[in-house]
ModelCIF file with pLDDT and N, C-alpha, C, O atoms, coordinates in Angstrom:
data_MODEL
#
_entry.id   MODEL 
#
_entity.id                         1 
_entity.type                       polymer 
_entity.pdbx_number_of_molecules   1 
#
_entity_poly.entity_id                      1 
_entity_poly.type                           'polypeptide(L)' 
_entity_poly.nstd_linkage                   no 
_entity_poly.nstd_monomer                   no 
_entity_poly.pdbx_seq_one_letter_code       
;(UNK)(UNK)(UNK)(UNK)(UNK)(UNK)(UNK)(UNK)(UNK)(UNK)(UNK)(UNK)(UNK)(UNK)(UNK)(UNK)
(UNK)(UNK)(UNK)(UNK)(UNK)(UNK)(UNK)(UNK)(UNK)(UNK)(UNK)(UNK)(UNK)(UNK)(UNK)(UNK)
(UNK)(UNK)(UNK)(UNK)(UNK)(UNK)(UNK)(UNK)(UNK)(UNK)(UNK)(UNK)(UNK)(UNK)(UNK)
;
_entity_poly.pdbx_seq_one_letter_code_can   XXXXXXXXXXXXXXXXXXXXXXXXXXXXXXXXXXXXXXXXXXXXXXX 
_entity_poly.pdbx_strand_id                 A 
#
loop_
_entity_poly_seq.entity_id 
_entity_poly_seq.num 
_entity_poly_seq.mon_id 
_entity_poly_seq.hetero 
1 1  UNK n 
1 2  UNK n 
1 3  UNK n 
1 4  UNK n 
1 5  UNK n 
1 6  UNK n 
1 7  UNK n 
1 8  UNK n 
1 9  UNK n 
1 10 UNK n 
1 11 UNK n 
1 12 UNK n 
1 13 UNK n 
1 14 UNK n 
1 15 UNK n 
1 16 UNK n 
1 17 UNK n 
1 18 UNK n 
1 19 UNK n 
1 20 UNK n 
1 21 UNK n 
1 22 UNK n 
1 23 UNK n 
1 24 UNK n 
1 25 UNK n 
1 26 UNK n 
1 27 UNK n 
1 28 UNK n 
1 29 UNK n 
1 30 UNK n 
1 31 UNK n 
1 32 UNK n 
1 33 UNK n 
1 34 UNK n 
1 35 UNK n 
1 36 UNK n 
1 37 UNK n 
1 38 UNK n 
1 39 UNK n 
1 40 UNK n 
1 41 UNK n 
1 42 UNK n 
1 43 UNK n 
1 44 UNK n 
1 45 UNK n 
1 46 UNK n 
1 47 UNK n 
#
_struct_asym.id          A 
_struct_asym.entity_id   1 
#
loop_
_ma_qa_metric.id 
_ma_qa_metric.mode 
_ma_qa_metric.name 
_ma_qa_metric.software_group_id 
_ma_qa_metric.type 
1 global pLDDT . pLDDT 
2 local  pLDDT . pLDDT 
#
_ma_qa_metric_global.metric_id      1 
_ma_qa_metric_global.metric_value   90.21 
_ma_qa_metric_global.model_id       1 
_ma_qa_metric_global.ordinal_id     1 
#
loop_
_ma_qa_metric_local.label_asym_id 
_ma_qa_metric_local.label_comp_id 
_ma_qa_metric_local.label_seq_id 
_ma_qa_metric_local.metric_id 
_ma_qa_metric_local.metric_value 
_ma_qa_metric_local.model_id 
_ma_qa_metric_local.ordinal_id 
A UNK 1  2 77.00 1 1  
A UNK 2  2 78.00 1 2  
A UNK 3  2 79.00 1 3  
A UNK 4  2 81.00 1 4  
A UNK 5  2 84.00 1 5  
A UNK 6  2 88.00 1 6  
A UNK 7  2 90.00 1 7  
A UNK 8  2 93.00 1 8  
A UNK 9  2 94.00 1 9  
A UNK 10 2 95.00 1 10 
A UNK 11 2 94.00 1 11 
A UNK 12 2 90.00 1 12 
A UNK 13 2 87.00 1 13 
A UNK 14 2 89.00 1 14 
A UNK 15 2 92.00 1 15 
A UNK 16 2 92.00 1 16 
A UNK 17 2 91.00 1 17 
A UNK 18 2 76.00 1 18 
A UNK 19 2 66.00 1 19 
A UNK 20 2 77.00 1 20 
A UNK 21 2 81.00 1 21 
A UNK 22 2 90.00 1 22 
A UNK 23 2 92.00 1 23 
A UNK 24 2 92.00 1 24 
A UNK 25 2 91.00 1 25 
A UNK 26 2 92.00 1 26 
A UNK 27 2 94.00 1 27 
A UNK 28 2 95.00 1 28 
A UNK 29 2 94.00 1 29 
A UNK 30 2 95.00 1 30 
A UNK 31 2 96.00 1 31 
A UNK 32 2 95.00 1 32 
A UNK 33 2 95.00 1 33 
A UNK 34 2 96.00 1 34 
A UNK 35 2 96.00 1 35 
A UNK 36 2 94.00 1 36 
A UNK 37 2 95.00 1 37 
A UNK 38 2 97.00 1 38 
A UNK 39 2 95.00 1 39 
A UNK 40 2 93.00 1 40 
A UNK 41 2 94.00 1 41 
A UNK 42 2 96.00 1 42 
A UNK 43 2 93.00 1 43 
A UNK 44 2 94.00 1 44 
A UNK 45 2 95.00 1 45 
A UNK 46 2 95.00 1 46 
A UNK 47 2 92.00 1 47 
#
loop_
_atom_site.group_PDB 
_atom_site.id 
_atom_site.type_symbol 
_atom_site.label_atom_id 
_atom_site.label_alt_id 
_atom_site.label_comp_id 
_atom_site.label_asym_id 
_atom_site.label_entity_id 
_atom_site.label_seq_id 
_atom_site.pdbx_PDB_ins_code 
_atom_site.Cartn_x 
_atom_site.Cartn_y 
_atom_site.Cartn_z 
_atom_site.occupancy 
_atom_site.B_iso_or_equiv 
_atom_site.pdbx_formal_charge 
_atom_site.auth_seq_id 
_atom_site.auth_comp_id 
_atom_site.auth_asym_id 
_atom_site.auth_atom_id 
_atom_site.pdbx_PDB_model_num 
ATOM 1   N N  . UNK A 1 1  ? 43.396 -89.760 247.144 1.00 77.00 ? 1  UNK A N  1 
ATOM 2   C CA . UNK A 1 1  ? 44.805 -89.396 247.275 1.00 77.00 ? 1  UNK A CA 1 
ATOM 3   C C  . UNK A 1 1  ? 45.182 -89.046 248.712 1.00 77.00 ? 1  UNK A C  1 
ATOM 4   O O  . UNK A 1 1  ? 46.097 -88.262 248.962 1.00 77.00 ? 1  UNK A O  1 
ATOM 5   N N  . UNK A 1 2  ? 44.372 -89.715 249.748 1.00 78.00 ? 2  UNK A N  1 
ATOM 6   C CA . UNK A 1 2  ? 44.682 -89.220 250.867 1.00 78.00 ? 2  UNK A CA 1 
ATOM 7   C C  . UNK A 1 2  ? 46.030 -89.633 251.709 1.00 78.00 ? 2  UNK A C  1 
ATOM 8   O O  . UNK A 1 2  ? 46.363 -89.131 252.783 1.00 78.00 ? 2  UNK A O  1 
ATOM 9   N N  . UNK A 1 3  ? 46.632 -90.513 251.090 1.00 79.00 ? 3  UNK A N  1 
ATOM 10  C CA . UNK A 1 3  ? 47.603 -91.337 251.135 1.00 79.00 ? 3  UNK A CA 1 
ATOM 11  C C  . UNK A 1 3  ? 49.018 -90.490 250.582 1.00 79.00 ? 3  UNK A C  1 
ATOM 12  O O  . UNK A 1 3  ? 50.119 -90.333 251.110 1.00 79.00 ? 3  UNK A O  1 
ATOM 13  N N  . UNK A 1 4  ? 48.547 -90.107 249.497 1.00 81.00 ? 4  UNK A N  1 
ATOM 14  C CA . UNK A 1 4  ? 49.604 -89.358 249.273 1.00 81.00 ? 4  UNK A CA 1 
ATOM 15  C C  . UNK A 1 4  ? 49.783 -87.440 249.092 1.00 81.00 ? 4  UNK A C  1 
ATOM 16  O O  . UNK A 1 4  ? 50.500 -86.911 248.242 1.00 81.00 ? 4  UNK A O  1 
ATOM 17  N N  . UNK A 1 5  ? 49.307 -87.016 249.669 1.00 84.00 ? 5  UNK A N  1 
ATOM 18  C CA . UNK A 1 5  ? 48.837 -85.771 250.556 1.00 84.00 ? 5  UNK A CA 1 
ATOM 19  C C  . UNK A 1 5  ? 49.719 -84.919 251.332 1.00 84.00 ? 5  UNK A C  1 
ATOM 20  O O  . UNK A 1 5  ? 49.650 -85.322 252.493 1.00 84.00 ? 5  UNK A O  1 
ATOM 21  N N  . UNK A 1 6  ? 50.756 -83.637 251.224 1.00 88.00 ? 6  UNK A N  1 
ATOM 22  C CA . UNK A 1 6  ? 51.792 -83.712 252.161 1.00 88.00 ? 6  UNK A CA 1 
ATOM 23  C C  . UNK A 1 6  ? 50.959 -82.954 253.241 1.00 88.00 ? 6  UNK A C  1 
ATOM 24  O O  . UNK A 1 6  ? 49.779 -82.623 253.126 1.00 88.00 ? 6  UNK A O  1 
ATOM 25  N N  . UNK A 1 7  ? 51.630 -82.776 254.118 1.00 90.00 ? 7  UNK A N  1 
ATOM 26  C CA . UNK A 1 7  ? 51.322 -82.289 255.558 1.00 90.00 ? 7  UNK A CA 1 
ATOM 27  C C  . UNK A 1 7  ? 51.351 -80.815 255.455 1.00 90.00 ? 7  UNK A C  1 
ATOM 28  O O  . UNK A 1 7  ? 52.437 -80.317 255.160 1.00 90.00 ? 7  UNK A O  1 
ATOM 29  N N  . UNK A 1 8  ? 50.447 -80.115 255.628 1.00 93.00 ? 8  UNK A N  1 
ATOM 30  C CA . UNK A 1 8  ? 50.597 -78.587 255.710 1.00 93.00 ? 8  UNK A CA 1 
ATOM 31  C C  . UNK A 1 8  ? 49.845 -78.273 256.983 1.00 93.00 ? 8  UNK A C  1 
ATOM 32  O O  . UNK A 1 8  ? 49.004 -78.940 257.586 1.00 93.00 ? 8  UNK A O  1 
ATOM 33  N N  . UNK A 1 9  ? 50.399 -77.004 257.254 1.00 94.00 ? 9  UNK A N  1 
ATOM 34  C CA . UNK A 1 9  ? 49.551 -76.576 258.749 1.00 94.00 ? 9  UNK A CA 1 
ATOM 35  C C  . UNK A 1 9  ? 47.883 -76.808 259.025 1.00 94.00 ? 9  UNK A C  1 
ATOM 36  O O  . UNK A 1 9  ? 47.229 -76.129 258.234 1.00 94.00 ? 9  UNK A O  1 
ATOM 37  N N  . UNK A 1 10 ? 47.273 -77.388 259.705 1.00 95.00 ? 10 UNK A N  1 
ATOM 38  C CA . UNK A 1 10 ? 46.006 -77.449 260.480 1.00 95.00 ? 10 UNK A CA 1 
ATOM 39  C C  . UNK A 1 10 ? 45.786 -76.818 262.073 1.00 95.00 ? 10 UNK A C  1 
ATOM 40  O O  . UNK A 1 10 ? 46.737 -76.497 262.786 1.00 95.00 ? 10 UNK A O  1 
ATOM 41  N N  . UNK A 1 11 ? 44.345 -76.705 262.485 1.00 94.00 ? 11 UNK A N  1 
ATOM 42  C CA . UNK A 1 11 ? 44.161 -75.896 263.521 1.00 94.00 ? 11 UNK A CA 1 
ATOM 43  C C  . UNK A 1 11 ? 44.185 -77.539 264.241 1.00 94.00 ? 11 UNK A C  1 
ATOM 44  O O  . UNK A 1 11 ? 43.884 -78.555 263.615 1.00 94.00 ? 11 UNK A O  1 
ATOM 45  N N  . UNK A 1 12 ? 44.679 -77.492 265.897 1.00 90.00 ? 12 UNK A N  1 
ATOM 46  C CA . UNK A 1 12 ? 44.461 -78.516 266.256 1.00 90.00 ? 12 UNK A CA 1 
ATOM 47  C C  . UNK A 1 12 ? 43.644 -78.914 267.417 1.00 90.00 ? 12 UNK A C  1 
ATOM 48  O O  . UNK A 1 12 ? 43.903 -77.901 268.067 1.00 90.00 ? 12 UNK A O  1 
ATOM 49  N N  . UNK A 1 13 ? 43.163 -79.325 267.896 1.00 87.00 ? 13 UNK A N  1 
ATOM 50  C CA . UNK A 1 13 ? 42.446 -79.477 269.378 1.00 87.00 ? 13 UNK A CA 1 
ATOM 51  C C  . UNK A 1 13 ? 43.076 -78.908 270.403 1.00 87.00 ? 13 UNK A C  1 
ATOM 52  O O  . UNK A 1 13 ? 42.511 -78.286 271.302 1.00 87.00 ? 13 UNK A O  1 
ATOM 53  N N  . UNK A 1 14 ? 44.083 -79.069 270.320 1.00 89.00 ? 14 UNK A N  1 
ATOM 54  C CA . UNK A 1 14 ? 44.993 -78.690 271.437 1.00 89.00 ? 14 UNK A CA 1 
ATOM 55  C C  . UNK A 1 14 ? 45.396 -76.604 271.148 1.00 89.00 ? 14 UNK A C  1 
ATOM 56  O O  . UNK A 1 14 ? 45.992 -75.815 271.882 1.00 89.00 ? 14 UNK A O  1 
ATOM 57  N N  . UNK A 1 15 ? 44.782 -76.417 269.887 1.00 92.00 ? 15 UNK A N  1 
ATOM 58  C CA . UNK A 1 15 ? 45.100 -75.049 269.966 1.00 92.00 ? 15 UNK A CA 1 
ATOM 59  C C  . UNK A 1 15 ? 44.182 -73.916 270.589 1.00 92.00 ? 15 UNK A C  1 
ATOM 60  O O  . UNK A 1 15 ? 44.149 -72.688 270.498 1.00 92.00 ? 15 UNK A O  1 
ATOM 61  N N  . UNK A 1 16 ? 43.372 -74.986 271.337 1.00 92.00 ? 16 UNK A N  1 
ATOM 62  C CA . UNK A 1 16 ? 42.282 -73.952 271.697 1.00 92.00 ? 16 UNK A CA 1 
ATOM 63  C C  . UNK A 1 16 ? 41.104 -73.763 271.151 1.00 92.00 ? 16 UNK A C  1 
ATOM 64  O O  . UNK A 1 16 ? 40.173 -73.513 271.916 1.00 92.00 ? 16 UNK A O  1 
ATOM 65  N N  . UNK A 1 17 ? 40.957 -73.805 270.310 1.00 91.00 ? 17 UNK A N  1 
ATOM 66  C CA . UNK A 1 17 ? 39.804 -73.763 268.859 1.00 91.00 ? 17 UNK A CA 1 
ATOM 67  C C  . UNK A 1 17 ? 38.552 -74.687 269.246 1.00 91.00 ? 17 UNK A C  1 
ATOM 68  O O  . UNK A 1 17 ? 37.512 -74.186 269.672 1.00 91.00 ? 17 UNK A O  1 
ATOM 69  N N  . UNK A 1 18 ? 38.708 -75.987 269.083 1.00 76.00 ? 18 UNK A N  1 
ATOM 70  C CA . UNK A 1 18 ? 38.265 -76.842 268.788 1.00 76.00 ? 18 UNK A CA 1 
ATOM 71  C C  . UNK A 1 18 ? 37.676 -77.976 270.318 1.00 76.00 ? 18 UNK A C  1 
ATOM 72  O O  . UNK A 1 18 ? 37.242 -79.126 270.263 1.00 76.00 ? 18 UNK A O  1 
ATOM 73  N N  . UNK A 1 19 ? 37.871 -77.163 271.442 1.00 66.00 ? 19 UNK A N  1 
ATOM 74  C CA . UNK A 1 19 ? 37.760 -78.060 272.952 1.00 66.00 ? 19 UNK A CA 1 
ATOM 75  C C  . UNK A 1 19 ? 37.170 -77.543 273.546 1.00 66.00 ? 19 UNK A C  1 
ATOM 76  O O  . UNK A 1 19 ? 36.696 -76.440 273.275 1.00 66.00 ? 19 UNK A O  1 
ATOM 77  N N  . UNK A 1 20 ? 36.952 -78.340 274.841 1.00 77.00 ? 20 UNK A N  1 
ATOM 78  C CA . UNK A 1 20 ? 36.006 -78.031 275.790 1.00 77.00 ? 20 UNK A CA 1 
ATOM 79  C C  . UNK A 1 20 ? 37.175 -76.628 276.274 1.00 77.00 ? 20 UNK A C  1 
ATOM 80  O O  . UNK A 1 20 ? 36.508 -75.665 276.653 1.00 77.00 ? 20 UNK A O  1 
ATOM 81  N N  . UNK A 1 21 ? 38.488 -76.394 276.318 1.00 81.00 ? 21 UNK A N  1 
ATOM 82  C CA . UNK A 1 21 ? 39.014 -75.530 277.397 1.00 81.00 ? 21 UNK A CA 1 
ATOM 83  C C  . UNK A 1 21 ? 39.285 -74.145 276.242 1.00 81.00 ? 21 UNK A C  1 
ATOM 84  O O  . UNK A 1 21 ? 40.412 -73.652 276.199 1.00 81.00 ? 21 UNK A O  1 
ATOM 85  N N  . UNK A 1 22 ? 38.554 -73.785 275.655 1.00 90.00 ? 22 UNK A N  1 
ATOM 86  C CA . UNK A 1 22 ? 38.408 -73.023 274.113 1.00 90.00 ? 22 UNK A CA 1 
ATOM 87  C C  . UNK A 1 22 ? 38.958 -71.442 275.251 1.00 90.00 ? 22 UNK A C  1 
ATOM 88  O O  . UNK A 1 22 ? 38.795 -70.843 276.314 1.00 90.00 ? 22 UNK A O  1 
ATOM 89  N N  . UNK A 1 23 ? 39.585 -71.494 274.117 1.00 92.00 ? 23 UNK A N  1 
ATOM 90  C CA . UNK A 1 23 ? 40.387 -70.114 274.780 1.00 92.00 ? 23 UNK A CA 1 
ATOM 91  C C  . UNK A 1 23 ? 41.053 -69.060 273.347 1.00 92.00 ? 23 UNK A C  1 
ATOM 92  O O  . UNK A 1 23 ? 41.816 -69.360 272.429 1.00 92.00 ? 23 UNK A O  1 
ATOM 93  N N  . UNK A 1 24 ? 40.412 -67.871 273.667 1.00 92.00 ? 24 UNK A N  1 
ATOM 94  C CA . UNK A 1 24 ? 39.747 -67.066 272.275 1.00 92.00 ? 24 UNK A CA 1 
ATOM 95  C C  . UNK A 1 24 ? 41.283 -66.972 272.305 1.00 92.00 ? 24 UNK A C  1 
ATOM 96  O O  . UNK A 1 24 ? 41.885 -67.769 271.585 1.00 92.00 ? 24 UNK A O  1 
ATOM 97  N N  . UNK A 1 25 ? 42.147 -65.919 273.201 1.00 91.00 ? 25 UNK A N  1 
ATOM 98  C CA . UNK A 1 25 ? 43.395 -65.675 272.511 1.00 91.00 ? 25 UNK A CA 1 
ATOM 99  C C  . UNK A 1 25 ? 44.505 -66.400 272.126 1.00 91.00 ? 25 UNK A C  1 
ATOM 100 O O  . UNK A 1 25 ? 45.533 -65.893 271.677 1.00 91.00 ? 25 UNK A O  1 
ATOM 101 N N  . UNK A 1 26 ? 44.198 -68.272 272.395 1.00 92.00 ? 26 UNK A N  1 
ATOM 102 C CA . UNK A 1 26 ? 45.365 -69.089 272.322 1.00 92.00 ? 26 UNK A CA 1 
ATOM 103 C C  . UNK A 1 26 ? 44.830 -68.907 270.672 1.00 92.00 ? 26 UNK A C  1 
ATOM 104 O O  . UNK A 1 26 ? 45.698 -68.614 269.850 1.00 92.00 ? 26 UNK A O  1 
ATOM 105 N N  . UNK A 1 27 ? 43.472 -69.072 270.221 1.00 94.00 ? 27 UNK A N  1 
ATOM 106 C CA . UNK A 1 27 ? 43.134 -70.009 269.483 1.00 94.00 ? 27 UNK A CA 1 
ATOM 107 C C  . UNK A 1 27 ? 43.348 -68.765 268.215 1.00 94.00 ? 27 UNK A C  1 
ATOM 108 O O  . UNK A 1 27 ? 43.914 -69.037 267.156 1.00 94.00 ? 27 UNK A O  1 
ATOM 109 N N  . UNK A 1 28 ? 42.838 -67.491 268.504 1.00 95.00 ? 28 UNK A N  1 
ATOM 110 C CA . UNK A 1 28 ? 43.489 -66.579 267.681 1.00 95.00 ? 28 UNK A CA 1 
ATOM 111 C C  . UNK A 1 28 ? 44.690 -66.521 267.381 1.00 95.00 ? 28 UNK A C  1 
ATOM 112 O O  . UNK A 1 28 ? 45.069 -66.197 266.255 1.00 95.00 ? 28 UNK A O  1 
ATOM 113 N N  . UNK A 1 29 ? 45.450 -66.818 268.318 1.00 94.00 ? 29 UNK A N  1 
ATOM 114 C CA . UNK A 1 29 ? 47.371 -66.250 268.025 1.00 94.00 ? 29 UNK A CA 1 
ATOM 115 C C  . UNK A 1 29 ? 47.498 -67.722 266.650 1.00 94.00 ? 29 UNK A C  1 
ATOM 116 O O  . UNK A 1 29 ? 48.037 -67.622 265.548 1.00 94.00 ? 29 UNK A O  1 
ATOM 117 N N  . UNK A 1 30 ? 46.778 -69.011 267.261 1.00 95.00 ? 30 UNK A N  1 
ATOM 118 C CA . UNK A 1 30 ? 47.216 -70.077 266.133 1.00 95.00 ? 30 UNK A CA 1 
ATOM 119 C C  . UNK A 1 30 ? 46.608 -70.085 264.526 1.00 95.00 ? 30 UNK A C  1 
ATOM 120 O O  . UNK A 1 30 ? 47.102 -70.686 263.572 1.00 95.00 ? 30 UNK A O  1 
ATOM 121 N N  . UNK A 1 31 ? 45.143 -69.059 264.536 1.00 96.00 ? 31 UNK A N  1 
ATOM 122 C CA . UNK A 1 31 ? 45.069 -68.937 263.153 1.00 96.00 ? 31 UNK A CA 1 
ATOM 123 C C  . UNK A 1 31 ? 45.520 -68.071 262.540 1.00 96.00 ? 31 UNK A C  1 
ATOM 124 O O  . UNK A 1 31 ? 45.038 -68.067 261.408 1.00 96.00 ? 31 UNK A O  1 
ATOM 125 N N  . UNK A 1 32 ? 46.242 -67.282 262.704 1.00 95.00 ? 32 UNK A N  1 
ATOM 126 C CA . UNK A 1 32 ? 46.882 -65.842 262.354 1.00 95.00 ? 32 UNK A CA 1 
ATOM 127 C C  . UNK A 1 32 ? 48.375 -66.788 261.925 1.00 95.00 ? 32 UNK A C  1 
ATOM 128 O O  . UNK A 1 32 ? 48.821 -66.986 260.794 1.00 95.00 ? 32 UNK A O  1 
ATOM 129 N N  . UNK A 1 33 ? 48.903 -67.244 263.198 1.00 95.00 ? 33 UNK A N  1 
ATOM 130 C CA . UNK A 1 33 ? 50.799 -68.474 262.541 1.00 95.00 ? 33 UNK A CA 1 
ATOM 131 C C  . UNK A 1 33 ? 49.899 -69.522 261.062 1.00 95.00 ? 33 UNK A C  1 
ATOM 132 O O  . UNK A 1 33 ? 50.610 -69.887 260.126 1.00 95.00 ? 33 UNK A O  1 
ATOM 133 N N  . UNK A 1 34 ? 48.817 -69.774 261.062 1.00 96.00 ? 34 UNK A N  1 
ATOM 134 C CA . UNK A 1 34 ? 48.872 -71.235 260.505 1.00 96.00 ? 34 UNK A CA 1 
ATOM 135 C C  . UNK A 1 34 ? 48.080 -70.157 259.138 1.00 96.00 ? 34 UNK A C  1 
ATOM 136 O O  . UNK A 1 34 ? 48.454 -70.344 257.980 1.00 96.00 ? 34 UNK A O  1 
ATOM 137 N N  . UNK A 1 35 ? 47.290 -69.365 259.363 1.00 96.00 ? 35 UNK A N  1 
ATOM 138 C CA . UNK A 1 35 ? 47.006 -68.553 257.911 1.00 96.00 ? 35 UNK A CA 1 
ATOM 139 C C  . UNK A 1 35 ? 48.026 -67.600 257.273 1.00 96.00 ? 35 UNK A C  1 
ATOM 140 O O  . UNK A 1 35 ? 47.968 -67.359 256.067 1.00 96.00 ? 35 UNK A O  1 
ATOM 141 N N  . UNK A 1 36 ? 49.103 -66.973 258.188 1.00 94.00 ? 36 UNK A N  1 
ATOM 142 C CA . UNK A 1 36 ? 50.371 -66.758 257.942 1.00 94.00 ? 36 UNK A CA 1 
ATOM 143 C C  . UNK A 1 36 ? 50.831 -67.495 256.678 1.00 94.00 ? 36 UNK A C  1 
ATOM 144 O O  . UNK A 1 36 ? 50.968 -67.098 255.521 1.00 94.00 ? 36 UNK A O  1 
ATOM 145 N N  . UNK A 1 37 ? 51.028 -68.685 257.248 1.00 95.00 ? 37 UNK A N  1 
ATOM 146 C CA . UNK A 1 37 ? 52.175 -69.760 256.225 1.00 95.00 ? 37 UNK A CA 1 
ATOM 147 C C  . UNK A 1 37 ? 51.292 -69.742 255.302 1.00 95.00 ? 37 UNK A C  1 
ATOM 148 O O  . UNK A 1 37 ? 51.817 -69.377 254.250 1.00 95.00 ? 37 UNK A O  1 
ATOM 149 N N  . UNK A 1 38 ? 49.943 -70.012 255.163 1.00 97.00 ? 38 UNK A N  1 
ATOM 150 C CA . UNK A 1 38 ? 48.956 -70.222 253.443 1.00 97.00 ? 38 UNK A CA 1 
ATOM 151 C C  . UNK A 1 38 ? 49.765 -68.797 252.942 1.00 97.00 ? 38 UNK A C  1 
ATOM 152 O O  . UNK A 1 38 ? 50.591 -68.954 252.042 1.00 97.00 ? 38 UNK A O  1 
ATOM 153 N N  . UNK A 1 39 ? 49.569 -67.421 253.478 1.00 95.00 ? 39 UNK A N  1 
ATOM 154 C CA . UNK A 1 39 ? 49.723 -66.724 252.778 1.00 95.00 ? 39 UNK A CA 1 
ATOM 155 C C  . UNK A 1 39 ? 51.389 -66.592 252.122 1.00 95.00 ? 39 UNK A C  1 
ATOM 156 O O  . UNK A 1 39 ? 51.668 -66.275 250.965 1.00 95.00 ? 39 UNK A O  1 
ATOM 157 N N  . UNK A 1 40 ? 52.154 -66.861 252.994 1.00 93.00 ? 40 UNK A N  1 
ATOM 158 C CA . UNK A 1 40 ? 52.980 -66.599 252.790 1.00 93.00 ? 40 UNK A CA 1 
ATOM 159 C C  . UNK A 1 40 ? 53.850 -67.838 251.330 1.00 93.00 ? 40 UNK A C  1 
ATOM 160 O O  . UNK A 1 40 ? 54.896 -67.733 250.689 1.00 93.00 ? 40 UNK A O  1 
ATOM 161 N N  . UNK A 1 41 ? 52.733 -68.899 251.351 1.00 94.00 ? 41 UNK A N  1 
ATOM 162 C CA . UNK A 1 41 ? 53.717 -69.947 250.461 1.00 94.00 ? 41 UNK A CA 1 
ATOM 163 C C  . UNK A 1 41 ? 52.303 -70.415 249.558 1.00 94.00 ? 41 UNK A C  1 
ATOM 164 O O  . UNK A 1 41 ? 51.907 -71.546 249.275 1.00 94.00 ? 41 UNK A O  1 
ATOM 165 N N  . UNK A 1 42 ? 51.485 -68.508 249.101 1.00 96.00 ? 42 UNK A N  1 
ATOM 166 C CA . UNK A 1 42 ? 50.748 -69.237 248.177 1.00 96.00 ? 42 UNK A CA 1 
ATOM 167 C C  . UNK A 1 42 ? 51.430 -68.384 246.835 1.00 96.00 ? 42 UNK A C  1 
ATOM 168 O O  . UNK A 1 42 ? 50.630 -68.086 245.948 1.00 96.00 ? 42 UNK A O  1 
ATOM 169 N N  . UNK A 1 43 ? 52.594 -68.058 246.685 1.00 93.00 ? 43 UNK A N  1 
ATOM 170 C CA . UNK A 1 43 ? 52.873 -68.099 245.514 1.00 93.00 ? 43 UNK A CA 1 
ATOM 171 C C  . UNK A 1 43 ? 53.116 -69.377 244.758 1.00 93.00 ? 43 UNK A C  1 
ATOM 172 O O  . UNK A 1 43 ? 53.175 -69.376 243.528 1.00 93.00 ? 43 UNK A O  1 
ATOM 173 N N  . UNK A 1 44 ? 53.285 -70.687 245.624 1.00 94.00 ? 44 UNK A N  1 
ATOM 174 C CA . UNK A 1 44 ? 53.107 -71.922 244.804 1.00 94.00 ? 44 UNK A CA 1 
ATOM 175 C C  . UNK A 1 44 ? 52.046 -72.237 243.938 1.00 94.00 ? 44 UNK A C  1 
ATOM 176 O O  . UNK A 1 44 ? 52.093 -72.620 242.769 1.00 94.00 ? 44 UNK A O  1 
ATOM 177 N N  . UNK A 1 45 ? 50.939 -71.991 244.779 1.00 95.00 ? 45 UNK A N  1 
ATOM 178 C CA . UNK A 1 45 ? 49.718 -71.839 243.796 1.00 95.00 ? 45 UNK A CA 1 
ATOM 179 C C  . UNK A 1 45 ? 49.563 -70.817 242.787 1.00 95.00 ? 45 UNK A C  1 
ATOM 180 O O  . UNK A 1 45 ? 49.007 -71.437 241.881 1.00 95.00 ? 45 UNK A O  1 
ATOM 181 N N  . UNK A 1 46 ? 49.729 -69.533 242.363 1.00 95.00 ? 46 UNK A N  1 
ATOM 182 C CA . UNK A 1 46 ? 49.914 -68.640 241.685 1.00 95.00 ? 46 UNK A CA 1 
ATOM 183 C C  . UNK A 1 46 ? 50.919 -69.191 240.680 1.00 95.00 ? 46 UNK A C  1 
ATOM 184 O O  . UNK A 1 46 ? 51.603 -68.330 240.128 1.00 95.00 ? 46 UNK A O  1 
ATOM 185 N N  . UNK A 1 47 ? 51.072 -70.068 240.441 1.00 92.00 ? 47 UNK A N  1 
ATOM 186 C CA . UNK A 1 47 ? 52.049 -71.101 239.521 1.00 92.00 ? 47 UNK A CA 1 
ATOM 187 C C  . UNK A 1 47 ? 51.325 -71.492 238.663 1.00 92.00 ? 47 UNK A C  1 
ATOM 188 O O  . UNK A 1 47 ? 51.744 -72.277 237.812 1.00 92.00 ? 47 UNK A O  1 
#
């Protein structure tokens, strides 16, 4: 079903995380916004 799959937040290369230019507080501030939104829109799942 990867085809039909919607788009929800991921960590990206460019957030710091994942590169050679890894940078703890970019890459923190982006999992805190992107685990934010799970938390905030998992009452869908609680469905």
């Amino acid at each position: 079903y990867e085809g039909a799959k919607i788009k929800t937040p991921l960590l990206r290369p460019s957030d710091g995380c994942v590169s050679r230019n890894f940078s703890a507080e970019r890459c923190l501030s982006r999992i805190y916004s992107v685990l934010t939104w799970y938390r905030e829109n998992w009452s869908f799942i609680e469905k």
